[in-house]
PDB file of N, CA and C in Angstrom:
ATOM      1  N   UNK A   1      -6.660   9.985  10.664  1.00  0.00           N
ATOM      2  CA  UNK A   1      -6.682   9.693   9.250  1.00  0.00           C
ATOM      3  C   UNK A   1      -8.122   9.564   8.765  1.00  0.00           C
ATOM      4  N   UNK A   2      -8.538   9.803   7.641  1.00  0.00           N
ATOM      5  CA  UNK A   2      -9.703   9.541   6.951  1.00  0.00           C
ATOM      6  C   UNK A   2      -9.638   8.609   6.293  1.00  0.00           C
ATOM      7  N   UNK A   3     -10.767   7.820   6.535  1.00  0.00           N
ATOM      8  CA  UNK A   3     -10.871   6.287   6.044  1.00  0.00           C
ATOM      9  C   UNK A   3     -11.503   6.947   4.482  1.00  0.00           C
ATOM     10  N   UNK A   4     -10.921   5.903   3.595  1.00  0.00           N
ATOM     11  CA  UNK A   4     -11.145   6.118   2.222  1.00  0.00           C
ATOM     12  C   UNK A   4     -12.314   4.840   2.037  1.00  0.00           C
ATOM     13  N   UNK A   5     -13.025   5.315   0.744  1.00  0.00           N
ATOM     14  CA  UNK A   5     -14.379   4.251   0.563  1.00  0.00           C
ATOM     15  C   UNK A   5     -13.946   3.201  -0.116  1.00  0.00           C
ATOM     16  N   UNK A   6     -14.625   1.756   0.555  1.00  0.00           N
ATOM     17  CA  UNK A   6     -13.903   0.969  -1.049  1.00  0.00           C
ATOM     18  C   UNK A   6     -14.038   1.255  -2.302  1.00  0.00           C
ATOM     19  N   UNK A   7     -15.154   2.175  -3.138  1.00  0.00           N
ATOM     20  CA  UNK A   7     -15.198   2.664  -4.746  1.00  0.00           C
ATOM     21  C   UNK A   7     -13.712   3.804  -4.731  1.00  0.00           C
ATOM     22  N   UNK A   8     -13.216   4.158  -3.330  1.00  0.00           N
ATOM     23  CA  UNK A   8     -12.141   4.951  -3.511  1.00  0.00           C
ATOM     24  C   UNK A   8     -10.716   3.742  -3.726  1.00  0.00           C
ATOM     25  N   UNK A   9     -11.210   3.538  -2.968  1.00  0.00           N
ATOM     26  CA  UNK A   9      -9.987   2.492  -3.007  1.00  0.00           C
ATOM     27  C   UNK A   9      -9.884   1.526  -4.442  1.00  0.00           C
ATOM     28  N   UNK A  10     -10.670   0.645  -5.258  1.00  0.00           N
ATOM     29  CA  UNK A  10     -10.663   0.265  -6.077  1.00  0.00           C
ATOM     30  C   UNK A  10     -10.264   1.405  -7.260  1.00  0.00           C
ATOM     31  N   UNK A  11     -10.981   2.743  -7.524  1.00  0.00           N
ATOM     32  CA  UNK A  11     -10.567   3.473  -8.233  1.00  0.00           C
ATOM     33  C   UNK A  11      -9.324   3.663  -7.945  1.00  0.00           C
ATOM     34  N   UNK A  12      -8.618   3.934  -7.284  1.00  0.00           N
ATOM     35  CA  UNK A  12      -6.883   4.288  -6.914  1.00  0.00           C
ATOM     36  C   UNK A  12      -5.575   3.375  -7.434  1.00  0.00           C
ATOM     37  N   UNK A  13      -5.492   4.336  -8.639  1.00  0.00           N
ATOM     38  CA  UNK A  13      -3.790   3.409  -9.190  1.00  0.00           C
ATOM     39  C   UNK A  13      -2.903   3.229  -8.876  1.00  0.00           C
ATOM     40  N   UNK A  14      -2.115   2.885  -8.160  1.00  0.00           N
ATOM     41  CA  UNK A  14      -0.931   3.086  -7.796  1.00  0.00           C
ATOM     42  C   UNK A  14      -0.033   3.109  -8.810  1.00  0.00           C
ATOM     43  N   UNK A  15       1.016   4.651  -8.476  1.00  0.00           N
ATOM     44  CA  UNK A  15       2.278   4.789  -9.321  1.00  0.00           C
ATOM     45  C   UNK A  15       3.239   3.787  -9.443  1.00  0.00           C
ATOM     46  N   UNK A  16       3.743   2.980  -9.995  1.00  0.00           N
ATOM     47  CA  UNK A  16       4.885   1.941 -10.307  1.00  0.00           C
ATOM     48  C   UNK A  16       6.013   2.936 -10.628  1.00  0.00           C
ATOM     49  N   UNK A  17       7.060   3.231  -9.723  1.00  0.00           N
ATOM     50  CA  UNK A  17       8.257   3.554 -10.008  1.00  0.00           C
ATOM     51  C   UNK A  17       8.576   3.025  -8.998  1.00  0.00           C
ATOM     52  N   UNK A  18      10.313   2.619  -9.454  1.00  0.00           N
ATOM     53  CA  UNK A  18      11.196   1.729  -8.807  1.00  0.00           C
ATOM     54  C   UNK A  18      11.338   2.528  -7.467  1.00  0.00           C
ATOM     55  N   UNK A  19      11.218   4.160  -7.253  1.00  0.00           N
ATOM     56  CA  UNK A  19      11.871   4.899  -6.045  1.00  0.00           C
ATOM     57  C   UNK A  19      10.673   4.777  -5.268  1.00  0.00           C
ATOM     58  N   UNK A  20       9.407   4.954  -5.744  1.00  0.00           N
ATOM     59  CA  UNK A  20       8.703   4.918  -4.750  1.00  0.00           C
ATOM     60  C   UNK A  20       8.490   3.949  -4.432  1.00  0.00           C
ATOM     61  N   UNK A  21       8.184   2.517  -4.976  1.00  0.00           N
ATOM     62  CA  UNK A  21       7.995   1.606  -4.303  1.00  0.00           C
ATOM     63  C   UNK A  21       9.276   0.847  -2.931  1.00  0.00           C
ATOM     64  N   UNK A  22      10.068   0.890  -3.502  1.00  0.00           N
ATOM     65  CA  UNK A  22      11.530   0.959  -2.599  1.00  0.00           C
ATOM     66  C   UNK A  22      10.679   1.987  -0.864  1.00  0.00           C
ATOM     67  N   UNK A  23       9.979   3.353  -1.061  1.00  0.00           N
ATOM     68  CA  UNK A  23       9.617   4.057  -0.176  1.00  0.00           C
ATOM     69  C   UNK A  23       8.782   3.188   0.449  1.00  0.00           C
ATOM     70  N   UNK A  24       7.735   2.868   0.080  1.00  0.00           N
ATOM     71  CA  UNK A  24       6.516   1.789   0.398  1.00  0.00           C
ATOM     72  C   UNK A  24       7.272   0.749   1.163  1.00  0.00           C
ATOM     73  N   UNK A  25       7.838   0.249   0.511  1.00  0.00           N
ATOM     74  CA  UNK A  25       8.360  -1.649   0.915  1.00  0.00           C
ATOM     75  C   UNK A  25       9.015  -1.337   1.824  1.00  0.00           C
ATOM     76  N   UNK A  26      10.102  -0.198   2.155  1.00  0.00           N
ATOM     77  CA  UNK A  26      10.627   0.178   3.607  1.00  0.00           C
ATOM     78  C   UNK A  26       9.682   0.413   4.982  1.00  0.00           C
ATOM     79  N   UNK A  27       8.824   0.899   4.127  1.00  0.00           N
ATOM     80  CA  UNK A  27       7.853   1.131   5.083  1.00  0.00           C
ATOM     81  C   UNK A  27       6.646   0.563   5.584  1.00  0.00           C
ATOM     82  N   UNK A  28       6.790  -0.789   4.527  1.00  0.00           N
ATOM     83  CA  UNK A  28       5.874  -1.726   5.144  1.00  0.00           C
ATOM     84  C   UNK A  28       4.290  -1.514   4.439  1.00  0.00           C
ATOM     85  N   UNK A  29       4.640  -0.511   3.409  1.00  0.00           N
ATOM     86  CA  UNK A  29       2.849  -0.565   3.475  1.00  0.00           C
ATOM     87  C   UNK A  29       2.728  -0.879   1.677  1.00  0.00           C
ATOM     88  N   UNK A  30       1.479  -1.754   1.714  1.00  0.00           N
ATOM     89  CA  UNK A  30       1.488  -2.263   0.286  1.00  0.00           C
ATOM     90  C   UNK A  30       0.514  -1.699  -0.107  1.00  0.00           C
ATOM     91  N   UNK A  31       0.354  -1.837  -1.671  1.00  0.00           N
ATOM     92  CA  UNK A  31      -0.146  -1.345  -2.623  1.00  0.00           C
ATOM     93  C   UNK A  31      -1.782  -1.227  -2.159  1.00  0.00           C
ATOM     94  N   UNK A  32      -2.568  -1.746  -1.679  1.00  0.00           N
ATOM     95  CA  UNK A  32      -3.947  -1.875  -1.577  1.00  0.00           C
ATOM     96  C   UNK A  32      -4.311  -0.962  -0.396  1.00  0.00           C
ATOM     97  N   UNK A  33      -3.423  -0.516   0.721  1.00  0.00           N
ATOM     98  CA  UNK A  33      -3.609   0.664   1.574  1.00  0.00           C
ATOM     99  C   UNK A  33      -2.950   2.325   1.351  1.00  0.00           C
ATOM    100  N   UNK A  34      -3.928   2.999   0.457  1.00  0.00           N
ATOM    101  CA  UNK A  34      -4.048   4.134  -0.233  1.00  0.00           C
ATOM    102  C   UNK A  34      -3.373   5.209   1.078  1.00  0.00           C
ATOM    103  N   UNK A  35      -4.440   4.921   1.689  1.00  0.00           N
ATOM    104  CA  UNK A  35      -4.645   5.472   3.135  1.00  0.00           C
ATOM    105  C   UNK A  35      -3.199   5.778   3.958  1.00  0.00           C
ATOM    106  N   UNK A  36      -2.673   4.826   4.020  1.00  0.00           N
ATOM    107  CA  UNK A  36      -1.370   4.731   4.775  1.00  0.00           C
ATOM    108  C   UNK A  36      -0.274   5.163   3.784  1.00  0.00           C
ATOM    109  N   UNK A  37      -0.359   5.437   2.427  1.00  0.00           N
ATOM    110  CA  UNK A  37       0.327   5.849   2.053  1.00  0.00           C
ATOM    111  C   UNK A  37       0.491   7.090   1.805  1.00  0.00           C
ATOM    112  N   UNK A  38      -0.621   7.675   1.754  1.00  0.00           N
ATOM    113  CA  UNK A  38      -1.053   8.986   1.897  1.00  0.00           C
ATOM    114  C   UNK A  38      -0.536   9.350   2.716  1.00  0.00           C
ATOM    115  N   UNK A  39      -0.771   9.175   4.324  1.00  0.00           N
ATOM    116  CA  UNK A  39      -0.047   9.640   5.384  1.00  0.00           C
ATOM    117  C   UNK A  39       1.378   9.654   5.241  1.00  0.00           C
ATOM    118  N   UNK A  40       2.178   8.258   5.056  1.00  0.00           N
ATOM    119  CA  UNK A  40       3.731   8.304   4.847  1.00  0.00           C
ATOM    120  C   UNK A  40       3.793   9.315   3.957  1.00  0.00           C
ATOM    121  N   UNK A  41       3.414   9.961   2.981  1.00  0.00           N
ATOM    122  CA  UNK A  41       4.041  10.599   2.103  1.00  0.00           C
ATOM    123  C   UNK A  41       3.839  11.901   2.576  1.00  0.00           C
ATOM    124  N   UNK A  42       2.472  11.958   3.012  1.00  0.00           N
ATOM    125  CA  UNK A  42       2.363  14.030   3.535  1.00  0.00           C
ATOM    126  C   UNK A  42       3.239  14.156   5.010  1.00  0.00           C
ATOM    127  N   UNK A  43       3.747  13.015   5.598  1.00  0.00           N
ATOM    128  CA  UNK A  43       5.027  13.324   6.562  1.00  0.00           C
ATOM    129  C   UNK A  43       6.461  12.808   6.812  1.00  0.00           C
ATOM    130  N   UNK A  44       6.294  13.088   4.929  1.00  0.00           N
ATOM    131  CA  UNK A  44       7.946  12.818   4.533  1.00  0.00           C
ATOM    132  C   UNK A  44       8.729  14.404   4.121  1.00  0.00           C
ATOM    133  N   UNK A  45       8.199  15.234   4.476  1.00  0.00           N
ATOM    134  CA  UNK A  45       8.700  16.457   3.699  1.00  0.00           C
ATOM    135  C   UNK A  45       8.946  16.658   2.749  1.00  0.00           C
ATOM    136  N   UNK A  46       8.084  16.087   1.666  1.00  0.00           N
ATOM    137  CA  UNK A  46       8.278  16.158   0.395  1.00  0.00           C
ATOM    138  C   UNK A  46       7.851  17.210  -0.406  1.00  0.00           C
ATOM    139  N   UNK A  47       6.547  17.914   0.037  1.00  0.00           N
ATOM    140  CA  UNK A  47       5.977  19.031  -0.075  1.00  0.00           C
ATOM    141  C   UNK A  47       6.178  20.280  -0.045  1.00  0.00           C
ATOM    142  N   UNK A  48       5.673  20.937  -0.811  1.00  0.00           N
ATOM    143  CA  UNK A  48       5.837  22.465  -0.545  1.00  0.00           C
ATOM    144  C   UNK A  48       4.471  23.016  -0.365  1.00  0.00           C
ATOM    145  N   UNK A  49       4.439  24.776   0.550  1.00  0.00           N
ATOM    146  CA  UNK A  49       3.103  24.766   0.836  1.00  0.00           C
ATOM    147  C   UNK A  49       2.481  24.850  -0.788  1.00  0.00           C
ATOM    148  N   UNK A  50       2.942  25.091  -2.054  1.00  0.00           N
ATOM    149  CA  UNK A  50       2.243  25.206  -2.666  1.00  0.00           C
ATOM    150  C   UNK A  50       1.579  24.052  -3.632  1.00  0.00           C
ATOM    151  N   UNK A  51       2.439  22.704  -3.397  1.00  0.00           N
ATOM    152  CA  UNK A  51       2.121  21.423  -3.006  1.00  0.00           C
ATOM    153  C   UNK A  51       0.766  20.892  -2.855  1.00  0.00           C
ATOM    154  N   UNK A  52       1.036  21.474  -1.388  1.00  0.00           N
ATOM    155  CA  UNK A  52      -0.528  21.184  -0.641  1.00  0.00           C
ATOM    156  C   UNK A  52      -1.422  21.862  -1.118  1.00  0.00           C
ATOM    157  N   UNK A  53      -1.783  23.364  -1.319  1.00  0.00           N
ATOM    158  CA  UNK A  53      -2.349  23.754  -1.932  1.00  0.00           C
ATOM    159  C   UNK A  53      -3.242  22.748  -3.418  1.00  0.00           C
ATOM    160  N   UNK A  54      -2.332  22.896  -4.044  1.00  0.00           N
ATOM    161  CA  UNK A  54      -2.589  22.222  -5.098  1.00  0.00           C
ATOM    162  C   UNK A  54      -3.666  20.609  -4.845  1.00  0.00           C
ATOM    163  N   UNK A  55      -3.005  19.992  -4.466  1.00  0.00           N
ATOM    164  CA  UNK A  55      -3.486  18.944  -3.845  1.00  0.00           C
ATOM    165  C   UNK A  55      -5.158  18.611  -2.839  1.00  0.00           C
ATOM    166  N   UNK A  56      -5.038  19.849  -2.531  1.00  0.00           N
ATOM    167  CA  UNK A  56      -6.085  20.572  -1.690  1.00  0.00           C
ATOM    168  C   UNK A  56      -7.457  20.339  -2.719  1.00  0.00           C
ATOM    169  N   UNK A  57      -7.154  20.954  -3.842  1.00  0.00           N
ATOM    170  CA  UNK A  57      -7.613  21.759  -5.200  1.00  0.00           C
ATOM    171  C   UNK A  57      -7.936  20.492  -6.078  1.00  0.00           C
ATOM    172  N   UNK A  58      -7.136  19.812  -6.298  1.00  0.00           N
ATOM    173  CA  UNK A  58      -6.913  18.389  -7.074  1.00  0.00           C
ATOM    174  C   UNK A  58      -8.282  17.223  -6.261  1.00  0.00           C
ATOM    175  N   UNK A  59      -8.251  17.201  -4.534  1.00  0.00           N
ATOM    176  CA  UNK A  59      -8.850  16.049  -4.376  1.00  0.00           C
ATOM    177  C   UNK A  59     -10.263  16.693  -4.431  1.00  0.00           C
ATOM    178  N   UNK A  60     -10.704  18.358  -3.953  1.00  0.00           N
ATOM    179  CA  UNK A  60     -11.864  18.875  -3.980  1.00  0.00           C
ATOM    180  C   UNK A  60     -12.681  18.743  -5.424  1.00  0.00           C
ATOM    181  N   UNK A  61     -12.031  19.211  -6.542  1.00  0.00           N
ATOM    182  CA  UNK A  61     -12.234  18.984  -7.517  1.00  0.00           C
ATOM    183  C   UNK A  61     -12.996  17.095  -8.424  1.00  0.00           C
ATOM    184  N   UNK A  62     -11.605  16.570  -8.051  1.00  0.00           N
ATOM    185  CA  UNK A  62     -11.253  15.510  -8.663  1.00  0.00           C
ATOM    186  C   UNK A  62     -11.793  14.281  -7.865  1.00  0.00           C
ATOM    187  N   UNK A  63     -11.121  14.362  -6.715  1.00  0.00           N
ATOM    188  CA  UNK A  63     -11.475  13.186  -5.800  1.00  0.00           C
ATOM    189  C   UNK A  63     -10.238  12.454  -5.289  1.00  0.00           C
ATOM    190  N   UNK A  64     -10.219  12.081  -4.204  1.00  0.00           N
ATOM    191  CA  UNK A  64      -8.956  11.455  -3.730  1.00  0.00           C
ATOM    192  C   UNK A  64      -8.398  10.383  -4.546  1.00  0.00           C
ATOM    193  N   UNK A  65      -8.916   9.713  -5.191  1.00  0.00           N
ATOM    194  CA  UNK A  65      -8.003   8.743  -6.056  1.00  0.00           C
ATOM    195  C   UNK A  65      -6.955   9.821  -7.315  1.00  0.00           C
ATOM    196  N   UNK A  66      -7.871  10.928  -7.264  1.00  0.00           N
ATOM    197  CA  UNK A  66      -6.763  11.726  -8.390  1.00  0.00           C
ATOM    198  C   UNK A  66      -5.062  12.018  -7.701  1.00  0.00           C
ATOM    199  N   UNK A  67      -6.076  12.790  -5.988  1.00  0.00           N
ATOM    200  CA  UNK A  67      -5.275  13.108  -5.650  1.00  0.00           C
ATOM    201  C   UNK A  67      -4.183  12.685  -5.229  1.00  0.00           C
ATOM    202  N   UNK A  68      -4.034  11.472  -5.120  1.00  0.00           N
ATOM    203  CA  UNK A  68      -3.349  10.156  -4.380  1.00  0.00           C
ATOM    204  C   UNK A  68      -2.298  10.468  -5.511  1.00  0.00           C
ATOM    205  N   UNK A  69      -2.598  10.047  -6.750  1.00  0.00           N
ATOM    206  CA  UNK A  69      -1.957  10.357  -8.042  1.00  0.00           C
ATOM    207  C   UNK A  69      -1.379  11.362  -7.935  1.00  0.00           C
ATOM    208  N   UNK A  70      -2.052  12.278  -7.777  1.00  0.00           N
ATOM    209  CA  UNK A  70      -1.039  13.491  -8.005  1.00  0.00           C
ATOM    210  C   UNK A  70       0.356  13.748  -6.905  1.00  0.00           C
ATOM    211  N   UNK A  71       0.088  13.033  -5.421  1.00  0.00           N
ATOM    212  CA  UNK A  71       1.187  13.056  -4.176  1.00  0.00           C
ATOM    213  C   UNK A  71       1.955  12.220  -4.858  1.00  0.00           C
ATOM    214  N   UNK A  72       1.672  11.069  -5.316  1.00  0.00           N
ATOM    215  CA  UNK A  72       2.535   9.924  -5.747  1.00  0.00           C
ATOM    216  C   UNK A  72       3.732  11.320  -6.676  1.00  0.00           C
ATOM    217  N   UNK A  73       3.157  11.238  -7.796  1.00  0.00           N
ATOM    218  CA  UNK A  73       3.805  11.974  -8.469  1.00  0.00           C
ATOM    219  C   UNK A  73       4.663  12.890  -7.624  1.00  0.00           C
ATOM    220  N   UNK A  74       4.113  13.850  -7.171  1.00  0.00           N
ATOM    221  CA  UNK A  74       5.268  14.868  -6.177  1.00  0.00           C
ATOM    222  C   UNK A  74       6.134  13.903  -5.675  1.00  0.00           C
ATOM    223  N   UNK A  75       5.891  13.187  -5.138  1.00  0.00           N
ATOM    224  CA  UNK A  75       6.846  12.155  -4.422  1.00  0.00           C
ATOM    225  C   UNK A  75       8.078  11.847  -5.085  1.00  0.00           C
ATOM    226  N   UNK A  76       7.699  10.984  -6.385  1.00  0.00           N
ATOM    227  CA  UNK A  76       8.326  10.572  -7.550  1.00  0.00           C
ATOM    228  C   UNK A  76       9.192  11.740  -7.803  1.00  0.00           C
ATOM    229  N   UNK A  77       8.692  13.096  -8.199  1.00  0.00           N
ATOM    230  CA  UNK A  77       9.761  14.095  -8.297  1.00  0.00           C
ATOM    231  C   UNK A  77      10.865  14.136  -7.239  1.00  0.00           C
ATOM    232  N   UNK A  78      10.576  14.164  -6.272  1.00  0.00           N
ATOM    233  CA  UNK A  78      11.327  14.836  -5.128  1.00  0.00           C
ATOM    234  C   UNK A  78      12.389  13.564  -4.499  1.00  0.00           C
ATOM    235  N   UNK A  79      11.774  11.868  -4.823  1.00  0.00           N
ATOM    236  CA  UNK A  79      13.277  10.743  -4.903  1.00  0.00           C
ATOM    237  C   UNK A  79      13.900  11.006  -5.812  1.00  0.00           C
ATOM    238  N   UNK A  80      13.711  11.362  -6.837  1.00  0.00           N
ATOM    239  CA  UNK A  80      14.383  11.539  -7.758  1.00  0.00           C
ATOM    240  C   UNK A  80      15.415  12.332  -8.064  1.00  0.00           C
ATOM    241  N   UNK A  81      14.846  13.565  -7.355  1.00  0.00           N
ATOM    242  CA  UNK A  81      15.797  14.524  -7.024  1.00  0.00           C
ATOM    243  C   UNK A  81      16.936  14.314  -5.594  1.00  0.00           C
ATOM    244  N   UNK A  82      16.549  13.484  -4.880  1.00  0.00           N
ATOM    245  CA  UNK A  82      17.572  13.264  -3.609  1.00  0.00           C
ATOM    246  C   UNK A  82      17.829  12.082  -4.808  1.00  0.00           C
ATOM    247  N   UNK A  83      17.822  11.058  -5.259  1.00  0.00           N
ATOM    248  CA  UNK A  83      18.984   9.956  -5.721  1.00  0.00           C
ATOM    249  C   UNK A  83      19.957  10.994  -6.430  1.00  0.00           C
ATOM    250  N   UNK A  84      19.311  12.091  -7.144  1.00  0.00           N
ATOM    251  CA  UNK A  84      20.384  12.660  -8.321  1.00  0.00           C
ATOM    252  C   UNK A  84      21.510  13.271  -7.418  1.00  0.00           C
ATOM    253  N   UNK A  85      20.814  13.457  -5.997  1.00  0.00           N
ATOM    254  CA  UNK A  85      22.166  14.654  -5.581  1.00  0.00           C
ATOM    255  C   UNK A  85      22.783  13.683  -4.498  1.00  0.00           C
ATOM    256  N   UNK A  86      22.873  12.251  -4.618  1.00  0.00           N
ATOM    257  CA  UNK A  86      23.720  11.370  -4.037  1.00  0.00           C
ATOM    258  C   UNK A  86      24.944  11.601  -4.794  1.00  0.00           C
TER     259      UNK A  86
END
């Protein structure tokens, strides 16, 4: 894993939705470790390669706190879509 900087870490919002956090709290990891959530999420199969791509593009550009944002989000899509097809 790549250790993130603390100006990364302080910059980094975390998404507030009820599905992802439910993901987090199962998994033990709280809001202030970016890092570990990052990982849970790029080996949840949530992704597509064009996903990553993107993402790729997003943190080179932007910077990992964007990009964090932007996985969250994919994430957010893709519970959303498994609660709907419960």
């Amino acid at each position: 894993m790549v250790c993130w900087t603390q100006p990364e870490i302080v910059a980094y919002a975390p998404r507030d939705h009820p599905l992802l956090n439910k993901f987090y709290c199962e998994a033990g990891i709280p809001p202030s470790n970016p890092e570990r959530r990052a990982h849970l999420i790029m080996h949840a199969d949530f992704l597509t390669p064009t996903d990553y791509d993107v993402l790729s593009r997003e943190t080179a550009i932007k910077g990992r706190p964007a990009a964090m944002n932007l996985l969250e989000d994919l994430a957010i899509r893709h519970l959303e879509q498994e609660a709907l097809a419960k």
